[in-house]
C-alpha atoms as a PDB file:
ATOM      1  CA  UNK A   1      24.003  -1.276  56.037  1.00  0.00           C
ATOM      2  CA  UNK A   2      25.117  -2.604  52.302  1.00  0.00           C
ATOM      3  CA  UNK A   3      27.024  -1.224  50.310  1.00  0.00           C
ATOM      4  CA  UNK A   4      25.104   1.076  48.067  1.00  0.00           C
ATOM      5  CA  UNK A   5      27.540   0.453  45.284  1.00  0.00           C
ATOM      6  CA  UNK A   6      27.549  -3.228  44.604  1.00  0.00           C
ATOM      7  CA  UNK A   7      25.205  -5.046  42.701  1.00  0.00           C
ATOM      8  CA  UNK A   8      22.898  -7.815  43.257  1.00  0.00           C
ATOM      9  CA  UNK A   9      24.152 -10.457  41.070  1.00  0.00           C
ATOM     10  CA  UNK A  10      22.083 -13.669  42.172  1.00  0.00           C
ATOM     11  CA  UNK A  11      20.394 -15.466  39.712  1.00  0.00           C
ATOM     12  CA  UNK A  12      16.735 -14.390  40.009  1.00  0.00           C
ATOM     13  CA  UNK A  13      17.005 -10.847  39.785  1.00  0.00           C
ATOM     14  CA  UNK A  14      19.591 -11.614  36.981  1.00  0.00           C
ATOM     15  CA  UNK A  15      16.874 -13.399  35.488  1.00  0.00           C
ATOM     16  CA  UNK A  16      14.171 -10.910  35.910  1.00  0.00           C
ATOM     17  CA  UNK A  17      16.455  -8.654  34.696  1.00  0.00           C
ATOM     18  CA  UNK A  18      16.728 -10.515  31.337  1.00  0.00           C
ATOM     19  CA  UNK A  19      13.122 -11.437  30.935  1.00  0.00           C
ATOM     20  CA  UNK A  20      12.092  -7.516  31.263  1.00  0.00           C
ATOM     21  CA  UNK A  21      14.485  -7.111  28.110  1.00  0.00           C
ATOM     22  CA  UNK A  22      13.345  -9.816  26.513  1.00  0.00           C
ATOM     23  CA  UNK A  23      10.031  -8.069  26.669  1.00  0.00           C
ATOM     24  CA  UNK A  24      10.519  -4.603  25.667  1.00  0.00           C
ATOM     25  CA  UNK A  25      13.095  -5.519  22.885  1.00  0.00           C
ATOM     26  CA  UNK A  26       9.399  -7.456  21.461  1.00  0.00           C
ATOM     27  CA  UNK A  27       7.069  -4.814  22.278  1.00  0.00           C
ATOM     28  CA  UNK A  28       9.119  -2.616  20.230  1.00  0.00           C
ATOM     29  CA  UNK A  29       9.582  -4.977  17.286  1.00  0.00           C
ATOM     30  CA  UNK A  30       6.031  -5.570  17.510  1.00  0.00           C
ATOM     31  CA  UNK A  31       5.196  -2.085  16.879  1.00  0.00           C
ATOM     32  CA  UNK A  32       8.012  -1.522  14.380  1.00  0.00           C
ATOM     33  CA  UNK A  33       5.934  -4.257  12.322  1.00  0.00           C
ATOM     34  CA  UNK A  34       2.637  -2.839  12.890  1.00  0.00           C
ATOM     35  CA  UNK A  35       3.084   0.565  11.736  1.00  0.00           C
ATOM     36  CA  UNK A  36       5.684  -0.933   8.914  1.00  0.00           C
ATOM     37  CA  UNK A  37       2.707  -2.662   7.677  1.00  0.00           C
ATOM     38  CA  UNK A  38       0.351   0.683   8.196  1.00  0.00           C
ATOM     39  CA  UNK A  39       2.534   2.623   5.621  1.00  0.00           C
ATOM     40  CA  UNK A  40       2.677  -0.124   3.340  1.00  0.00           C
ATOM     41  CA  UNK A  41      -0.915  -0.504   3.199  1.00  0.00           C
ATOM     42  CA  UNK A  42      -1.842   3.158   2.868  1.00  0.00           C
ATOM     43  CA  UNK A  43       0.975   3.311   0.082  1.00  0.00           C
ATOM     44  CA  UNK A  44      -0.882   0.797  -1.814  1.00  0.00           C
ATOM     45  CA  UNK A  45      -4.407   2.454  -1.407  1.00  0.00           C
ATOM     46  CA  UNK A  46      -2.707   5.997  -2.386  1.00  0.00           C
ATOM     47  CA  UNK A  47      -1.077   4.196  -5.298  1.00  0.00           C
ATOM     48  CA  UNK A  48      -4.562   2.890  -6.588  1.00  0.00           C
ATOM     49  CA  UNK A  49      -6.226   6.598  -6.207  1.00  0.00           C
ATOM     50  CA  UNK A  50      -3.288   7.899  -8.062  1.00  0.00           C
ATOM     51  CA  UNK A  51      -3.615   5.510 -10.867  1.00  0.00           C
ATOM     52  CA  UNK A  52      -7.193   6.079 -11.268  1.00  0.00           C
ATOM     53  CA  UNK A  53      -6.901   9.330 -11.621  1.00  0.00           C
ATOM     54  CA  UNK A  54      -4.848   9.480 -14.447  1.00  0.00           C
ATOM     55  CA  UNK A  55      -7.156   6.892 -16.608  1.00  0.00           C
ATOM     56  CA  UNK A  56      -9.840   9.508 -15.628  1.00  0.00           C
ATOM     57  CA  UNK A  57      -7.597  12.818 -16.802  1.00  0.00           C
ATOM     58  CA  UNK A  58      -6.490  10.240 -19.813  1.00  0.00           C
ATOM     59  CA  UNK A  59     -10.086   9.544 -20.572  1.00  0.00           C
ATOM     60  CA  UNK A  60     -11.161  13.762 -20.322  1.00  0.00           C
ATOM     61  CA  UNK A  61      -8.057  14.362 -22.430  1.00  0.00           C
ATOM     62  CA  UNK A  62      -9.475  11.742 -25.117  1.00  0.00           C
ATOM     63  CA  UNK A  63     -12.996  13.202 -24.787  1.00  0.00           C
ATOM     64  CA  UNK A  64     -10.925  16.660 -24.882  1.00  0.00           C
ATOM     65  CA  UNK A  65      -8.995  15.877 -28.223  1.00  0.00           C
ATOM     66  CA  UNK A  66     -11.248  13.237 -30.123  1.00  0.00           C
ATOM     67  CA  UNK A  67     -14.784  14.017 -29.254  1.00  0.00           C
ATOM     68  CA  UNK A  68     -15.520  10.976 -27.481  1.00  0.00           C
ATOM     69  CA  UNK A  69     -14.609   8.500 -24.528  1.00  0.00           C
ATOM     70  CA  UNK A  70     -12.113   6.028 -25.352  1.00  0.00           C
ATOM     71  CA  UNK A  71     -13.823   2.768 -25.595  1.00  0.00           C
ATOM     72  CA  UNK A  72     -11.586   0.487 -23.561  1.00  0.00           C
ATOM     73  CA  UNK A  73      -8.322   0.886 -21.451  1.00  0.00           C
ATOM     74  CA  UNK A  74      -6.641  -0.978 -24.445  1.00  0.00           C
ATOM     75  CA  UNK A  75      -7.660   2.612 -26.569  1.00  0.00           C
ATOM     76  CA  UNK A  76      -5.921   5.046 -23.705  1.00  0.00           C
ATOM     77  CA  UNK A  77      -2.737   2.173 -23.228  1.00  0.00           C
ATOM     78  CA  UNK A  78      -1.996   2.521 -27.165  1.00  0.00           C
ATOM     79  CA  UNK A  79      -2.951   6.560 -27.763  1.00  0.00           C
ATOM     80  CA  UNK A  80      -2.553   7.710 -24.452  1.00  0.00           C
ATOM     81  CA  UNK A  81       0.399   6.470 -22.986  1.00  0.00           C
ATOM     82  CA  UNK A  82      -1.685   4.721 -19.434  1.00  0.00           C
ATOM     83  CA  UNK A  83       0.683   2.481 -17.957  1.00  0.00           C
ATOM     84  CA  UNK A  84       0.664   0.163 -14.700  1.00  0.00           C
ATOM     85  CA  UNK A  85       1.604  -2.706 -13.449  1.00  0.00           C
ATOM     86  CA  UNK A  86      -0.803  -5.560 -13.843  1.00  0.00           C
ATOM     87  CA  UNK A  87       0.373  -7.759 -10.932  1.00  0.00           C
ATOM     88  CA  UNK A  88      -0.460  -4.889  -8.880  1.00  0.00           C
ATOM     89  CA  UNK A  89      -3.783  -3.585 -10.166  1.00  0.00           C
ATOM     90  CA  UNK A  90      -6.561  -4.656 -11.605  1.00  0.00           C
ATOM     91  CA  UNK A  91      -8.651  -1.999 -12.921  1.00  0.00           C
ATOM     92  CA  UNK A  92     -12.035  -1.606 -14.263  1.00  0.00           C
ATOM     93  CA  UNK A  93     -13.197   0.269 -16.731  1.00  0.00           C
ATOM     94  CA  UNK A  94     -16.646   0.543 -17.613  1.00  0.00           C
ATOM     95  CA  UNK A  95     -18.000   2.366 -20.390  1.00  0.00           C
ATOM     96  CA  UNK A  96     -21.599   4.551 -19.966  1.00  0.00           C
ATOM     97  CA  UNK A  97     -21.870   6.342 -23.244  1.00  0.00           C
ATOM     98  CA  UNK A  98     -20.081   7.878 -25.859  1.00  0.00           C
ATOM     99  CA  UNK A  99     -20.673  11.089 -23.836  1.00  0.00           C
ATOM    100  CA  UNK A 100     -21.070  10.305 -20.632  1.00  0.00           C
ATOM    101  CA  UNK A 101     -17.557   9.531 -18.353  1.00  0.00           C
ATOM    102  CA  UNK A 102     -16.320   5.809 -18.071  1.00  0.00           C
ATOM    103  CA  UNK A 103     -16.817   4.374 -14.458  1.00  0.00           C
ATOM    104  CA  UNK A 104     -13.072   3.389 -13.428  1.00  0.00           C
ATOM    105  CA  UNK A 105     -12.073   1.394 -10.445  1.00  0.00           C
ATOM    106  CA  UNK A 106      -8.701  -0.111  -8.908  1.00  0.00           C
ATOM    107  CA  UNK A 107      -8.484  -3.026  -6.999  1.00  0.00           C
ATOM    108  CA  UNK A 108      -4.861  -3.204  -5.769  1.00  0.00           C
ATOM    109  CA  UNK A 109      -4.047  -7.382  -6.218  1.00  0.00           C
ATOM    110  CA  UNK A 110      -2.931  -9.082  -3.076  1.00  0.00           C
ATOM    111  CA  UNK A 111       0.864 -10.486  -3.198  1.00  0.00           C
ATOM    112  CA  UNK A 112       0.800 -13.910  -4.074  1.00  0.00           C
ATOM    113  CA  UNK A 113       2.733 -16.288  -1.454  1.00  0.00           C
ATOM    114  CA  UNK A 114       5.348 -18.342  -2.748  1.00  0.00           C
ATOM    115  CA  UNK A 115       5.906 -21.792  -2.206  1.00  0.00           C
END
């Protein structure tokens, strides 16, 4: 009968014993990442809604105040005070009618890799 105290040092199940880890230390990195990249990417897609929603409340607001829809997103950027960052978004705006709401859409812009 062994000693239930002492350990098996020999080189395979020291071995084993490192490889196992190894393993879980990169399972959980792994998933770190993935759900890292989850938040980032509803972030982005929250960011967008957000945006176009206030080019739609600055648009009302216009309509509101002036009578009509502002013709172009230069119109709300100058009057209006609509602001975002350009790397980020590209945005759409589409004009129907004088009294018929603009047709807005955000595209959020892919980050460019450096070289």
């Amino acid at each position: 009968m062994g000693n239930r105290f002492q350990t098996d040092n020999s080189r395979p199940h020291l071995l084993r014993r490192a490889l196992s880890s190894v393993a879980v230390t990169g399972c959980g990195i792994a998933l770190l990442l993935a759900g890292t990249y989850s938040v980032l990417t509803t972030s982005s897609k929250s960011q967008a809604e957000s945006l176009k929603n206030a080019i739609l409340r600055s648009a009302v607001s216009c309509y509101a105040f002036e009578g009509t829809y502002p013709e172009s997103l230069s119109y709300l950027k100058e009057h209006y005070g609509v602001t975002w960052n350009e790397d980020k978004y590209v945005v759409d705006y589409e004009i129907i009618g004088a009294n018929l709401m603009p047709s807005v859409t955000v595209i959020p812009v892919k980050a460019k890799i450096r070289n």
